[in-house]
C-alpha atoms as a PDB file:
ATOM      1  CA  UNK A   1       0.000   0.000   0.000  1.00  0.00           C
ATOM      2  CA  UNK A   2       2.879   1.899   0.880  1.00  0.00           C
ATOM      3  CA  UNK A   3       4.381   2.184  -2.012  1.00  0.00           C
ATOM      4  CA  UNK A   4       1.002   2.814  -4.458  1.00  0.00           C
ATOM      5  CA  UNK A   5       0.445   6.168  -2.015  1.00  0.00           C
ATOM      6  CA  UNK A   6       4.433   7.058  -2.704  1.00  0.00           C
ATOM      7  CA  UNK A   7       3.655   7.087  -6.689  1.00  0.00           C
ATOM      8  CA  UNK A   8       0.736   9.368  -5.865  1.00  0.00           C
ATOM      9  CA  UNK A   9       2.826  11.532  -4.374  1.00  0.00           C
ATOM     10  CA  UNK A  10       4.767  11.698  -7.257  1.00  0.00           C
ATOM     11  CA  UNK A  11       1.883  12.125  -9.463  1.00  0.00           C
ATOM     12  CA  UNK A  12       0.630  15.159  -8.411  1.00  0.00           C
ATOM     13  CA  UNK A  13       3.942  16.913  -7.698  1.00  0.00           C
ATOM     14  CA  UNK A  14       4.922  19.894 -10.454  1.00  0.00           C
ATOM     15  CA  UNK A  15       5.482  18.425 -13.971  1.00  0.00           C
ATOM     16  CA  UNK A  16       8.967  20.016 -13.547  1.00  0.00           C
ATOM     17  CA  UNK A  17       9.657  18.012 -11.310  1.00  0.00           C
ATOM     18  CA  UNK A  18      12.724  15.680 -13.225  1.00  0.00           C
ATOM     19  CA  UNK A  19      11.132  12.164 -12.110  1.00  0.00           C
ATOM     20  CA  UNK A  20       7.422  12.893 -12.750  1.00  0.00           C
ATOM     21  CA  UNK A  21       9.090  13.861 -16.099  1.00  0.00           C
ATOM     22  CA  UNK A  22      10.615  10.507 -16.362  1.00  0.00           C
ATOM     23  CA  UNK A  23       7.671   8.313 -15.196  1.00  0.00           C
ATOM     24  CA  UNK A  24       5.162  10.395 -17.513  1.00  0.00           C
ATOM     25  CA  UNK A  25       7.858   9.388 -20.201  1.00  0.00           C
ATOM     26  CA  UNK A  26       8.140   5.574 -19.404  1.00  0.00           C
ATOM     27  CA  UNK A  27       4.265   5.544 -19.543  1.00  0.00           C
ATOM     28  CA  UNK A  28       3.999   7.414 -22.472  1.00  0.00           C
ATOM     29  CA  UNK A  29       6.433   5.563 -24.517  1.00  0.00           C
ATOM     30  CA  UNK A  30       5.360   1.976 -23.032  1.00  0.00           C
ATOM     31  CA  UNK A  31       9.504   1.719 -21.749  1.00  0.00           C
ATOM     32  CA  UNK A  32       9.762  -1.689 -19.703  1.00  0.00           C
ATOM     33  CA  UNK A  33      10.904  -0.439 -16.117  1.00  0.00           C
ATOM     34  CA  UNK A  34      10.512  -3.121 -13.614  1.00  0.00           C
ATOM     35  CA  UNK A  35       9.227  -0.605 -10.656  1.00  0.00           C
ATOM     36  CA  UNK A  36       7.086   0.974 -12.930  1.00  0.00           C
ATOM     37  CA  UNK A  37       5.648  -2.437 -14.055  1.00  0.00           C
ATOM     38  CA  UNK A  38       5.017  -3.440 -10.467  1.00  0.00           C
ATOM     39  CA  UNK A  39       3.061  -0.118 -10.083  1.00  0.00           C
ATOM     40  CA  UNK A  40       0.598  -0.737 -12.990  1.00  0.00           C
ATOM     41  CA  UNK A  41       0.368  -4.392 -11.624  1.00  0.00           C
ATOM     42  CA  UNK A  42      -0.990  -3.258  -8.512  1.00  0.00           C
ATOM     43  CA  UNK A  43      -3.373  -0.779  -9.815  1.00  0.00           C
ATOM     44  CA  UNK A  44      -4.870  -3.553 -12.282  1.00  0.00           C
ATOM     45  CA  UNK A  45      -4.912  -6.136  -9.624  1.00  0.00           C
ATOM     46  CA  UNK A  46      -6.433  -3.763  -6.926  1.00  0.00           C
ATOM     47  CA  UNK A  47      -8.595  -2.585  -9.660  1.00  0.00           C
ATOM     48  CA  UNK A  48      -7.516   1.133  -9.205  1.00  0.00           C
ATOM     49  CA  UNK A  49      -8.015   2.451 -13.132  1.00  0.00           C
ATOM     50  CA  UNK A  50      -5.207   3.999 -14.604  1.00  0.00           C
ATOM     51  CA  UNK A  51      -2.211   4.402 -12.865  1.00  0.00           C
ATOM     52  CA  UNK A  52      -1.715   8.307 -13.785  1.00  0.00           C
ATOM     53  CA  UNK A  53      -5.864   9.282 -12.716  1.00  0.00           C
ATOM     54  CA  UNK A  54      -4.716   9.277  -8.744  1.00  0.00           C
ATOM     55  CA  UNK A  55      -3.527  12.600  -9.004  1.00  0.00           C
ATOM     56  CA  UNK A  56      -6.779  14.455  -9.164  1.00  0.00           C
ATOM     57  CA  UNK A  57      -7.176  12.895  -5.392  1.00  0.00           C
ATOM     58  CA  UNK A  58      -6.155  14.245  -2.328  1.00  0.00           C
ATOM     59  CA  UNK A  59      -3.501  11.991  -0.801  1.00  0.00           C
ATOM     60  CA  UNK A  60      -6.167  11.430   1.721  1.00  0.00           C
ATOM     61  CA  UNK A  61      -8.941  10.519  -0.451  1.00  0.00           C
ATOM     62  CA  UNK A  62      -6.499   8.467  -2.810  1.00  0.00           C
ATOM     63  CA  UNK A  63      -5.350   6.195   0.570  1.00  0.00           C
ATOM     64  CA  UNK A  64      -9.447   5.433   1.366  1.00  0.00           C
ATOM     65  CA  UNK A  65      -9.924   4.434  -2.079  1.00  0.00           C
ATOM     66  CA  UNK A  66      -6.435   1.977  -1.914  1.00  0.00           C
ATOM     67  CA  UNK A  67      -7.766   0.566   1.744  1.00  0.00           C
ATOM     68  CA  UNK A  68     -11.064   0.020  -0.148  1.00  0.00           C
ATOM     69  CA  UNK A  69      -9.943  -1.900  -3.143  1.00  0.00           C
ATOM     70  CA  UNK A  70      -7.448  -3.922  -0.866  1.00  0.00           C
ATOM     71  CA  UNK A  71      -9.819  -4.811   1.788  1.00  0.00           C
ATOM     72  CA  UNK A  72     -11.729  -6.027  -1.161  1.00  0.00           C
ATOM     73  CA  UNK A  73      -9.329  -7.987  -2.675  1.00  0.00           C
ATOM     74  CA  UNK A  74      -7.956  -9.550   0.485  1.00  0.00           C
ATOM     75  CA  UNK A  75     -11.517 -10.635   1.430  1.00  0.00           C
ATOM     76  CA  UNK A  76     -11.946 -12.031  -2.015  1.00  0.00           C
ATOM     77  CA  UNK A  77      -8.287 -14.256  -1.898  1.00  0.00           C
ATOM     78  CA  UNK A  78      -9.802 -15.406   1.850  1.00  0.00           C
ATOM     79  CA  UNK A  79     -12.752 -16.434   0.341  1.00  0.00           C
ATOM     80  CA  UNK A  80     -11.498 -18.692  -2.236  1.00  0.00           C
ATOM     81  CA  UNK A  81      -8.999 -19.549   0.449  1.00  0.00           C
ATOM     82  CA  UNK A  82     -11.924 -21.137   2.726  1.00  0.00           C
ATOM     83  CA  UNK A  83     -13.157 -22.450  -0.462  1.00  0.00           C
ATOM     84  CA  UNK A  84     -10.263 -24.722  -1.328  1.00  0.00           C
ATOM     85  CA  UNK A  85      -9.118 -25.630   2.567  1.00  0.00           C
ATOM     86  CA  UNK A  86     -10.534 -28.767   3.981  1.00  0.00           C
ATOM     87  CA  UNK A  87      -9.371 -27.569   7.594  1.00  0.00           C
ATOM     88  CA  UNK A  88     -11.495 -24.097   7.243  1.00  0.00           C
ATOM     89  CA  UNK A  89     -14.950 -26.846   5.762  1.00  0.00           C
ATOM     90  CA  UNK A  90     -16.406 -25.715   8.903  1.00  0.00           C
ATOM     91  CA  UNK A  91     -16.285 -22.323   8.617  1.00  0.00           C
ATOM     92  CA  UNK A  92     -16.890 -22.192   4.801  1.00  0.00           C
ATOM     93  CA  UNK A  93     -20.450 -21.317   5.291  1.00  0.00           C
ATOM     94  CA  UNK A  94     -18.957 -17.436   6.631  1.00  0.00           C
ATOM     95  CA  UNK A  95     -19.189 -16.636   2.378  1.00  0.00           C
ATOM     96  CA  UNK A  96     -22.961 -16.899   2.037  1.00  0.00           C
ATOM     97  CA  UNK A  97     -23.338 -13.439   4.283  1.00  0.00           C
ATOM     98  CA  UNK A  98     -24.078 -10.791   2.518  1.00  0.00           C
ATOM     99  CA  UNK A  99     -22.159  -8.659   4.938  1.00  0.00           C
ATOM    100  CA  UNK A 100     -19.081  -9.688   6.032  1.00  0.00           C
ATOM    101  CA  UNK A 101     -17.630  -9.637   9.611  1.00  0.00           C
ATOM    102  CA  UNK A 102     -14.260  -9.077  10.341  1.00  0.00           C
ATOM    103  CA  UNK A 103     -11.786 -10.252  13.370  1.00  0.00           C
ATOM    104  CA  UNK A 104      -9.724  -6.924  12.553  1.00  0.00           C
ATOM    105  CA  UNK A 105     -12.919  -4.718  14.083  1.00  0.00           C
ATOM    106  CA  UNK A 106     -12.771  -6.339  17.512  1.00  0.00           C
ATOM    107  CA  UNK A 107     -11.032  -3.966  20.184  1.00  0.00           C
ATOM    108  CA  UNK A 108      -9.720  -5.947  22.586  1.00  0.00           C
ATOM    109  CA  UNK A 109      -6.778  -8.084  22.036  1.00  0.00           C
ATOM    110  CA  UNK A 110      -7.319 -11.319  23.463  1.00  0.00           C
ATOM    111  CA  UNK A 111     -10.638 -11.574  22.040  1.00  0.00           C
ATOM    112  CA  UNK A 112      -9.448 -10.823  18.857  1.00  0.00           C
ATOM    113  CA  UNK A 113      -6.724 -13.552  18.710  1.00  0.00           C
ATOM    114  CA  UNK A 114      -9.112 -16.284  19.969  1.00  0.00           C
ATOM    115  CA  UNK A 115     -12.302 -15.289  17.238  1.00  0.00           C
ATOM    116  CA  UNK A 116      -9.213 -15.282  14.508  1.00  0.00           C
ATOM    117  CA  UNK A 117      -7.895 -18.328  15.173  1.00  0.00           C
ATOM    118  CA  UNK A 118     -11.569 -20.094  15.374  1.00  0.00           C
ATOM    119  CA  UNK A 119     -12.389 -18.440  12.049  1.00  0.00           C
ATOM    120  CA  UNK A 120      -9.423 -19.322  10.508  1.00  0.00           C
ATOM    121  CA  UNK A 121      -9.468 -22.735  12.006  1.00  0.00           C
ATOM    122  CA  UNK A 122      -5.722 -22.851  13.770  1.00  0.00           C
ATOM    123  CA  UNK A 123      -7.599 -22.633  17.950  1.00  0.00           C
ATOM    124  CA  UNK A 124      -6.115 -25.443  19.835  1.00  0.00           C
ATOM    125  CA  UNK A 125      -9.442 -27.163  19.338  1.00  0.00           C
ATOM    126  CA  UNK A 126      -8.603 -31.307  19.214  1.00  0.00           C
ATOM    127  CA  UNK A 127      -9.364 -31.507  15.629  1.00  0.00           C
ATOM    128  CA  UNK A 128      -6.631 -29.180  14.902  1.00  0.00           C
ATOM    129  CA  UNK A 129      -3.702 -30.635  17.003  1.00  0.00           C
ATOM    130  CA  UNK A 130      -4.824 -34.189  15.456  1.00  0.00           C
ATOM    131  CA  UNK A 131      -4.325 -32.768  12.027  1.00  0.00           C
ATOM    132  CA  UNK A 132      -0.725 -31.138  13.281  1.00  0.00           C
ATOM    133  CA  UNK A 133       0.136 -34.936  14.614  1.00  0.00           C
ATOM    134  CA  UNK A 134      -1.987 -36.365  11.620  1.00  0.00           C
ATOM    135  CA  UNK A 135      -4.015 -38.219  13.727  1.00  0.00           C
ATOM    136  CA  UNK A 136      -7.586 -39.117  12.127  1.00  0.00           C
ATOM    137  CA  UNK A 137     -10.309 -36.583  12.456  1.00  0.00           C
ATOM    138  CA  UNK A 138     -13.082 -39.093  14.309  1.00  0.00           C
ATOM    139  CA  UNK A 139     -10.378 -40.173  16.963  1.00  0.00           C
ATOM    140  CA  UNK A 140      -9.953 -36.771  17.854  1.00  0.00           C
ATOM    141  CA  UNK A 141     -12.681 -36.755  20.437  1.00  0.00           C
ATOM    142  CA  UNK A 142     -12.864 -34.020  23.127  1.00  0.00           C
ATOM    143  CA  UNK A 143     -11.455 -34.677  26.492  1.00  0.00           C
ATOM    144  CA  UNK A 144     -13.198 -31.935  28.054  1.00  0.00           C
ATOM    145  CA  UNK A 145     -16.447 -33.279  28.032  1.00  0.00           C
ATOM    146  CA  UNK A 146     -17.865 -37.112  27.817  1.00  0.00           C
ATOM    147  CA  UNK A 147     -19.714 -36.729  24.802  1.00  0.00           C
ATOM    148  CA  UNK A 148     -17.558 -38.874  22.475  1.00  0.00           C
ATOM    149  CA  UNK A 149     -17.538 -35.953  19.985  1.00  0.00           C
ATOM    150  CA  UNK A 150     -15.064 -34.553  17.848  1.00  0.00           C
ATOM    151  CA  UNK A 151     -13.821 -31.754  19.013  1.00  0.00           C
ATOM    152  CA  UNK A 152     -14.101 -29.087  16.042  1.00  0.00           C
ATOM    153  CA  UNK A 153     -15.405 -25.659  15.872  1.00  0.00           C
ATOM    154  CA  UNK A 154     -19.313 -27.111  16.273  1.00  0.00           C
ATOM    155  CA  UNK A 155     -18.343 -28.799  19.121  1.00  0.00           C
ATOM    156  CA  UNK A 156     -16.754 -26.029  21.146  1.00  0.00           C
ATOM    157  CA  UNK A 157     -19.277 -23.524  20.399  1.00  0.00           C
ATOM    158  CA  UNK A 158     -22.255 -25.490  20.666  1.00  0.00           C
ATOM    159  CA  UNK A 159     -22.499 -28.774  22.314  1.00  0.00           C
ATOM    160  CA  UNK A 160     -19.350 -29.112  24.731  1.00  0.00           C
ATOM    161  CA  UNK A 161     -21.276 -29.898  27.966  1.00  0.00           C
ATOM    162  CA  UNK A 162     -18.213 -28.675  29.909  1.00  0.00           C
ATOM    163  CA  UNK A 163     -19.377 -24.746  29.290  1.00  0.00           C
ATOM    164  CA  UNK A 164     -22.775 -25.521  28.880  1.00  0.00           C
ATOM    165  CA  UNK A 165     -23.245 -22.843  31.648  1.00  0.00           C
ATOM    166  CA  UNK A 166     -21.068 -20.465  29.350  1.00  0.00           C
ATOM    167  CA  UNK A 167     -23.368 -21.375  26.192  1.00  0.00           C
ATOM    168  CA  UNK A 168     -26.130 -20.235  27.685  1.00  0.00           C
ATOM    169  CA  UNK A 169     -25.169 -16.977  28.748  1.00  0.00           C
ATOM    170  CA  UNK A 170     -23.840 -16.577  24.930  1.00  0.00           C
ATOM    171  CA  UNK A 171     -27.379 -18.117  23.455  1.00  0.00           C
ATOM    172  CA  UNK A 172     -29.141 -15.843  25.708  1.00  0.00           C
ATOM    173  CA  UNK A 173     -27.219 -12.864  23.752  1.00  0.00           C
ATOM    174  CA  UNK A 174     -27.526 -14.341  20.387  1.00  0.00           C
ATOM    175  CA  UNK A 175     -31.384 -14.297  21.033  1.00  0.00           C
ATOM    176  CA  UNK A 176     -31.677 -11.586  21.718  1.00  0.00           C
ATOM    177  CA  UNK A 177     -30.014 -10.132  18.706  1.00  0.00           C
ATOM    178  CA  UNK A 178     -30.765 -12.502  16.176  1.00  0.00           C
ATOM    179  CA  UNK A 179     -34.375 -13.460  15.081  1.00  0.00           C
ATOM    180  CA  UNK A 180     -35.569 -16.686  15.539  1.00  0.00           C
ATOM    181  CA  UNK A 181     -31.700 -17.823  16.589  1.00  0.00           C
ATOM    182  CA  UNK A 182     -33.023 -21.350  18.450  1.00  0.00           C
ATOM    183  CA  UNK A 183     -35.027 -22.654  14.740  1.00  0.00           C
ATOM    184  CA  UNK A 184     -31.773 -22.195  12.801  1.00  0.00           C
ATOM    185  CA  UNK A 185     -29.237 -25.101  11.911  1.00  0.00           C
ATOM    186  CA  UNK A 186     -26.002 -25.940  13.878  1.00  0.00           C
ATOM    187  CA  UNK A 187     -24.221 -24.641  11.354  1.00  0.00           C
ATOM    188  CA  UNK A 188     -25.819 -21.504  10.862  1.00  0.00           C
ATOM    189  CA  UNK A 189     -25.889 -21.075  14.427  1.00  0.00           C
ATOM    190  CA  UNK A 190     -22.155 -21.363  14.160  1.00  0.00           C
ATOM    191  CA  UNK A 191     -21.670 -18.541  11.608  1.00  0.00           C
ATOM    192  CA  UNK A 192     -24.277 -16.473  13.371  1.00  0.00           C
ATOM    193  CA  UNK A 193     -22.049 -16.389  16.957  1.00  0.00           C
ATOM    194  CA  UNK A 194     -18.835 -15.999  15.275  1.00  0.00           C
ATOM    195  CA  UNK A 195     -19.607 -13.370  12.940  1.00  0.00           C
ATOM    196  CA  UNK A 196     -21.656 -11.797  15.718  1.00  0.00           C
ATOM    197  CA  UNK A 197     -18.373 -11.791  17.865  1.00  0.00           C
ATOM    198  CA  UNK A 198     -17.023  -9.637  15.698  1.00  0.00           C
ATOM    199  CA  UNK A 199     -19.556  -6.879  15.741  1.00  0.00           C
ATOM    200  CA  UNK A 200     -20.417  -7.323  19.456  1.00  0.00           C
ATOM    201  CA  UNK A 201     -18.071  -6.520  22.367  1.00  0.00           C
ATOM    202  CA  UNK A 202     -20.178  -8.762  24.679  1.00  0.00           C
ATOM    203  CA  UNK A 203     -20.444 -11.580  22.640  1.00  0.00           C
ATOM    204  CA  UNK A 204     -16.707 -11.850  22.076  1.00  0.00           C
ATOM    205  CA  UNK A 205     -15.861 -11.609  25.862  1.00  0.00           C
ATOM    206  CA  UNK A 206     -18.933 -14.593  26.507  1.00  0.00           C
ATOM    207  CA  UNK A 207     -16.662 -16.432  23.889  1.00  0.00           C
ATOM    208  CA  UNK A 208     -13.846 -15.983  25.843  1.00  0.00           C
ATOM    209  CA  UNK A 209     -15.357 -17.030  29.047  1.00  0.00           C
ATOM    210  CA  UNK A 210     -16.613 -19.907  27.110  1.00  0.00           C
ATOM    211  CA  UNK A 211     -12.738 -20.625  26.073  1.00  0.00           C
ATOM    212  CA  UNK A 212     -11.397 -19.894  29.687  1.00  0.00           C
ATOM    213  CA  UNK A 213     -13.399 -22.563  30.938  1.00  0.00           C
ATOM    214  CA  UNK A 214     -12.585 -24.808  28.428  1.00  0.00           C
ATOM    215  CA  UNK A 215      -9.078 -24.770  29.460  1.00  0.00           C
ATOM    216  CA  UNK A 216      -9.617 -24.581  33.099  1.00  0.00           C
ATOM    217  CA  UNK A 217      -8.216 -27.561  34.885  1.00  0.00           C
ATOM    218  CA  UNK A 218     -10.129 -27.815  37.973  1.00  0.00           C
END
C-alpha cells in the first residue's frame, strides 16, 4: 500500500519536477521499467483504473480508495482460500453473508486472537492438534467433556457440555439479537455467533469465558 500512495505523491507533484518527467515518459512511450511495471500491476490487480488518474485525489482521499480496493481484494483471496481448505470446511459457510464480519474490528486483544484463530481454524481445538500430529479426524474426540464428539469448531461452540453454563449466557445474547436464533441449523448457528463476535463486544468476551473454561483444569 505503501508504495502505491508514494507514486501518488509523485503524481501530483509539479510536472517540472525531473522524475514525474521521467515516469510520464516511461508511460507514455510503453519503456519496460521493472518498478514501474510493479506499479501498474498493482493498480490492475487492486482494480484502481489507470495508474496516472490518482492525481486528481487528495492523498487522503487516494489512501481510502487503496484501503477500499485492498480490503476487497484480500476478502476475495480469503474467500477462495476457505473455499479450497478442507481444515477451514467448517467455517466455509462465513461466504454466504451478505455482509461480512471481520476479526480486525474487535477492540480488545485477546478476544481478537481467539475469534481469529476459530475463524481461521488454527484454535487449539482437538481436531486441529490431530491434524498437526496427523491423527484421524473421528479419533480426535474431546477430552473436556464425555460426549464422544469430535472436538471441532461445532463442538466447542455449541455442544461441549463442559461450558454448557457459558453457552447459555452466549445463546441468551444471540437471542436476543438474532431473530428466531433457536429454529436455525447448527451450522448456521455457528456462523451467526462468530460473525456476531465480531460486531459485538459482549459476545466476544462470553466467547472468551466460554474458552477460559474450556481450558480450566479444575
Amino acid at each position: 500500500m505503501k508504495v502505491v500512495l508514494y507514486w501518488q505523491k509523485l503524481l501530483i507533484r509539479p510536472d517540472s519536477v525531473i522524475v514525474k518527467r521521467v515516469i510520464h515518459c516511461i508511460l507514455a512511450n510503453n519503456i519496460k521499467v521493472e518498478w514501474v511495471s510493479k506499479i501498474v500491476s498493482i493498480f490492475e490487480k487492486l482494480k484502481l483504473g489507470d495508474p496516472t488518474d490518482c492525481k486528481s485525489l487528495s492523498s487522503n482521499e487516494f489512501g481510502a480508495v487503496v484501503f477500499s480496493c485492498l480490503k476487497r481484494e484480500l476478502h476475495s483471496e480469503w474467500k477462495e482460500s476457505i473455499a479450497s481448505s478442507s481444515k477451514l470446511q467448517d467455517l466455509a459457510g462465513l461466504l454466504s453473508i451478505s455482509e461480512p464480519s471481520y476479526s480486525t474490528d474487535i477492540r480488545n486483544r485477546e478476544v481478537r486472537s481467539l475469534i481469529s484463530k476459530i475463524r481461521g481454524g488454527t484454535a487449539r481445538l482437538r481436531v486441529e492438534e490431530g491434524r498437526w500430529s496427523r491423527i484421524e479426524r473421528s479419533e480426535c474426540l474431546c477430552q473436556h467433556c464425555e460426549s464422544q464428539e469430535v472436538e471441532d469448531s461445532n463442538h466447542f461452540i455449541l455442544r461441549c457440555e463442559k461450558i454448557s453454563n457459558e453457552r447459555s449466557s452466549l445463546f441468551e445474547e444471540l437471542r436476543e439479537r438474532i431473530a428466531e436464533f433457536d429454529n436455525k441449523l447448527d451450522s448456521e448457528k455457528l456462523i451467526v455467533a462468530l460473525t456476531e463476535a465480531c460486531r459485538s463486544t459482549k459476545i466476544g468476551f462470553l466467547i472468551l469465558k466460554m474458552w477460559k473454561r474450556r481450558n480450566y483444569v479444575g
